[in-house]
Protein backbone atom coordinates (compact mmCIF):
# COMPACT_ATOMS: atom_id res chain seq x y z
CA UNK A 1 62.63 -23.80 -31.00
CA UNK A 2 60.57 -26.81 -31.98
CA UNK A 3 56.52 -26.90 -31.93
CA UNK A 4 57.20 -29.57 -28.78
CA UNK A 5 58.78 -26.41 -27.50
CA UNK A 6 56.16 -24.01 -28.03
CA UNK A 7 53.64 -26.53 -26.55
CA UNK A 8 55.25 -26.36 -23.49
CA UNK A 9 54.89 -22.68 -23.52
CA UNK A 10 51.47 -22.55 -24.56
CA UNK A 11 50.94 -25.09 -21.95
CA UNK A 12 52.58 -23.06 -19.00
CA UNK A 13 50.13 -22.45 -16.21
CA UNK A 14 48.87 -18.90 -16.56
CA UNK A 15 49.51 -16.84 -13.09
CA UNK A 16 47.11 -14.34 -12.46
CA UNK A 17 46.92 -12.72 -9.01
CA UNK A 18 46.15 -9.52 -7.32
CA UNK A 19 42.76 -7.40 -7.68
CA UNK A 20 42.70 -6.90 -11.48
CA UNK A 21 43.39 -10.85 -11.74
CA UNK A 22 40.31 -12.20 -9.76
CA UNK A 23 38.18 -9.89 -11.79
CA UNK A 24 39.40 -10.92 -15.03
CA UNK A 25 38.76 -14.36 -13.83
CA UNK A 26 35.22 -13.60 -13.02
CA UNK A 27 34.48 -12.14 -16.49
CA UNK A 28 36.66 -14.85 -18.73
CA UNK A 29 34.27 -17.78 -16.58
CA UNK A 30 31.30 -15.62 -17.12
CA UNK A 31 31.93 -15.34 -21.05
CA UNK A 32 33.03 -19.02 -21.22
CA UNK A 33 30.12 -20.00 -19.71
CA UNK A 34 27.93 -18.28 -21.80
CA UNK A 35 29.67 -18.73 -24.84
CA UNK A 36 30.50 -15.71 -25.68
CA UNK A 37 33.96 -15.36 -25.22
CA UNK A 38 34.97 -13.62 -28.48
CA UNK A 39 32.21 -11.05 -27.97
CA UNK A 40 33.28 -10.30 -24.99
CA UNK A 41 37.09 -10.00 -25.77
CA UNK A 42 36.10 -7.19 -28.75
CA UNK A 43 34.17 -5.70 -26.02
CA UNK A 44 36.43 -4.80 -23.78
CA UNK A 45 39.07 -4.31 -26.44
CA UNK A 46 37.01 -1.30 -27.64
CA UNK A 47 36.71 -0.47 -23.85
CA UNK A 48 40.37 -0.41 -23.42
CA UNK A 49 40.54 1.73 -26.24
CA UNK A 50 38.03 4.26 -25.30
CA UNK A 51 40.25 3.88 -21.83
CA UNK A 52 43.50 4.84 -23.99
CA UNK A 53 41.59 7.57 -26.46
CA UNK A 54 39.06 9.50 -23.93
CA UNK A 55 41.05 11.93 -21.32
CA UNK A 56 37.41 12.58 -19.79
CA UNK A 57 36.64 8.70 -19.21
CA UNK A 58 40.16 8.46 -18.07
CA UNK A 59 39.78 11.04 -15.24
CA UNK A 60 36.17 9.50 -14.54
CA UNK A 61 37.88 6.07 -14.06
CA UNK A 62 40.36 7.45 -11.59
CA UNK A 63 39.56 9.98 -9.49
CA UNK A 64 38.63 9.63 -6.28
CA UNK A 65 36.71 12.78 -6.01
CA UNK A 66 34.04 11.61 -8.55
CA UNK A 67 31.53 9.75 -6.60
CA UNK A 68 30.06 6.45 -7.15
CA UNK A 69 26.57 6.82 -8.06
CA UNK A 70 27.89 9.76 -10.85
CA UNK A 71 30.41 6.95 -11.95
CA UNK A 72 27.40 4.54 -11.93
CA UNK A 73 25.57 6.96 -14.53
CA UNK A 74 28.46 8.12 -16.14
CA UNK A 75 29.64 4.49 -16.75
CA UNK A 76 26.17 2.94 -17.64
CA UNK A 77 25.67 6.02 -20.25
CA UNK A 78 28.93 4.65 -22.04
CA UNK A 79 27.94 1.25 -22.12
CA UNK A 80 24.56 1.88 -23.44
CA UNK A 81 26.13 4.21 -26.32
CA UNK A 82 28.29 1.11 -26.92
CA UNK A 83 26.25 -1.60 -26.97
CA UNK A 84 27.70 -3.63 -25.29
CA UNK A 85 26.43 -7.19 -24.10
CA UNK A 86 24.87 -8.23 -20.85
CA UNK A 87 28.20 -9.50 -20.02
CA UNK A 88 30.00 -6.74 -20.34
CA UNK A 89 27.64 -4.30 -18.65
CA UNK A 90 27.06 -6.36 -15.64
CA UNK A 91 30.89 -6.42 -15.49
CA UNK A 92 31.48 -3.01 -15.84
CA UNK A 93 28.77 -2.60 -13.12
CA UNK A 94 30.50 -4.45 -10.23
CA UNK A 95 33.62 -3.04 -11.35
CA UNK A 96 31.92 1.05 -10.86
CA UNK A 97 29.74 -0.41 -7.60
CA UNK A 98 33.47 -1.74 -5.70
CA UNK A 99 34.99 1.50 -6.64
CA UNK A 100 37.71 -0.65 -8.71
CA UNK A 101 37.36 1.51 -11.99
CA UNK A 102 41.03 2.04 -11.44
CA UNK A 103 41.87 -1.14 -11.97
CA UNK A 104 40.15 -1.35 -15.32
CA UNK A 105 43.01 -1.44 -17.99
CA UNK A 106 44.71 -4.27 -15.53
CA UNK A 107 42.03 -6.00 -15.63
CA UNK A 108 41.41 -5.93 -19.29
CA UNK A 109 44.54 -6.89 -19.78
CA UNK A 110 44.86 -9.84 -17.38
CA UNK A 111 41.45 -11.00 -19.64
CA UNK A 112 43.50 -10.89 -22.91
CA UNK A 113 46.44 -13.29 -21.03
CA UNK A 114 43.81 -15.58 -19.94
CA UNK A 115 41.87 -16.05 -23.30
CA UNK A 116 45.35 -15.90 -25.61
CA UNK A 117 46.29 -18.81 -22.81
CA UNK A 118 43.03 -20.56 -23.42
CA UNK A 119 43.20 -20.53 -27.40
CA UNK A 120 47.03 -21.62 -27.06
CA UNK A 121 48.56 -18.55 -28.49
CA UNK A 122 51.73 -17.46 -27.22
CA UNK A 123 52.35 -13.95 -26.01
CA UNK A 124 55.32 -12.65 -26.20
CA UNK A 125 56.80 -9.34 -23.96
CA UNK A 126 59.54 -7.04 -25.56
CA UNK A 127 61.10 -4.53 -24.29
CA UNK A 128 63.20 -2.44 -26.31
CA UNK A 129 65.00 1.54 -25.88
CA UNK A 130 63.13 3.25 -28.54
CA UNK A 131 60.23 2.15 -29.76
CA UNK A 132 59.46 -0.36 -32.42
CA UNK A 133 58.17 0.60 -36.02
CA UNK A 134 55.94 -1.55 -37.65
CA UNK A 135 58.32 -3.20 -39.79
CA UNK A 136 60.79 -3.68 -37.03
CA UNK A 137 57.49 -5.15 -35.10
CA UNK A 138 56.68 -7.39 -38.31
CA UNK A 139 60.39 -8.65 -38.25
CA UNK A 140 60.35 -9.48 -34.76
CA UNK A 141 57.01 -11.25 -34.98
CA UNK A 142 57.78 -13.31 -38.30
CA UNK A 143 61.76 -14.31 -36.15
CA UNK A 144 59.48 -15.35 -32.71
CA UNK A 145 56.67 -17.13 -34.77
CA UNK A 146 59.76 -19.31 -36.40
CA UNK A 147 61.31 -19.57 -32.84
CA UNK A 148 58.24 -20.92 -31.16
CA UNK A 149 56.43 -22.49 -34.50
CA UNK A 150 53.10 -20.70 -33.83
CA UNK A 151 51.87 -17.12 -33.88
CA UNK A 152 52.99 -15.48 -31.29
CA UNK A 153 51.30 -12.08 -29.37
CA UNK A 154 54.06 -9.54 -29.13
CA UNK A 155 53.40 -6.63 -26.32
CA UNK A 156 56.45 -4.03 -26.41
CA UNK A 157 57.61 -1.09 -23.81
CA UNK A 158 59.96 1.08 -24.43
CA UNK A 159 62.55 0.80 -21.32
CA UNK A 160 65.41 3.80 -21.71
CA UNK A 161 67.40 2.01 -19.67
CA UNK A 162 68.22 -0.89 -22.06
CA UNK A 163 70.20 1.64 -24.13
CA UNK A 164 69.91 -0.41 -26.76
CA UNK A 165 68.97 -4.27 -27.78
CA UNK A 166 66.14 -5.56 -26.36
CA UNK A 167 64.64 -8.29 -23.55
CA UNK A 168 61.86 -10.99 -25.03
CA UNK A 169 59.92 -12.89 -22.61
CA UNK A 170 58.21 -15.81 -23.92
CA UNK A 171 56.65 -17.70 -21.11
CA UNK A 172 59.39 -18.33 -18.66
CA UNK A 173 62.20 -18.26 -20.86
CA UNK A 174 63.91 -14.75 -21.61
CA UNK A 175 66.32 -13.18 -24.25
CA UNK A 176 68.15 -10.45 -22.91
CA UNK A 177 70.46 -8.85 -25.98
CA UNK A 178 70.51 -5.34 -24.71
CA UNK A 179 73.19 -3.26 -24.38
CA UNK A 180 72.85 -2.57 -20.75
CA UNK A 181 73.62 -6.28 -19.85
CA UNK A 182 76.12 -6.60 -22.49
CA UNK A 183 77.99 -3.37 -21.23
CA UNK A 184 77.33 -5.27 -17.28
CA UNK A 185 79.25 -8.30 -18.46
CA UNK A 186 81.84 -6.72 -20.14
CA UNK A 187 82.66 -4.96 -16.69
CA UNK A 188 82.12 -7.90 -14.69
CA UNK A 189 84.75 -10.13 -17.12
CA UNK A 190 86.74 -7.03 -17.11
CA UNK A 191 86.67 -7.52 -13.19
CA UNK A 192 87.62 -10.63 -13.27
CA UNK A 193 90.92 -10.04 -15.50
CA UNK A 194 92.25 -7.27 -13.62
């Protein structure tokens, strides 16, 4: 693929929609705004961690039985012990006060699309039957960043369906080499024959 190529993906209007979208929104303008953008991504990158890491910040995040003024304090305990930034707390705050703590790994995530959109990195999705080790993930990084001529953000999942093989999604375009759709042609042309 030729850098003209991987402009055009870089350049690919970002769609965002649904809940977790309009809040990412809100906090990617917020940060731009204030300049602060790459504080704010480590921020919540060490929140989505502590998401992934804590089981009891996990079930405070999600259940509905937990009320919202003990999420409120619960929530503005662990941003305090963090330190995180104006930003970030405020954030966090309207997220607790809507009762959208939920939503809070989606819309961390949609926050990482939007600023690897805005600094013109590619991200790439792969989904594979077993999951990747790192130098499997190196390979596949070093092959896409050749493909596309820039680095290129790889997110995997591990689908058991594929069998084996993989799909990559970069932008709109999509490789599907697993096994599943192989084995789906092969009866399909077998179809055909017979």
């Amino acid at each position: 693929m030729s850098s003209e190529k991987a402009e055009n993906i870089a350049s690919e209007n970002i769609s965002l929609s649904g809940l977790a979208g309009r809040y990412a929104v809100a906090l990617f303008e917020l940060a731009d705004e204030s300049n602060s953008l790459d504080v704010v991504a480590d921020e919540v990158n060490a929140l989505s961690a502590l998401l992934d890491e804590s089981d009891e910040l996990q079930v405070l995040t999600t259940s509905p039985v937990i009320s919202r003024a003990n999420q409120a304090a619960a929530m503005g305990e662990m941003v305090k012990s963090a330190g995180f930034s104006k930003t970030v707390e405020n954030f966090i705050g309207v997220v607790t006060a809507n009762r959208r703590l939920d939503q809070l790994g989606n819309m961390i995530h949609e926050f990482n699309r939007m600023l690897s959109h805005h600094r013109g990195e590619v991200n790439a999705s792969v989904a594979t039957a077993h999951k990747l080790d790192k130098n499997q993930l190196d390979a596949l990084s070093a092959k896409l960043k050749s493909m596309v001529g820039s680095d290129v953000n790889v997110e995997t999942e591990v689908d058991k369906d594929l069998l084996g093989g993989m799909v990559v999604r970069v932008g709109s375009r999509m490789i599907d080499s697993s096994l599943k759709t192989k084995l789906a042609n092969l009866e399909a042309t077998m179809k055909e024959v017979g």
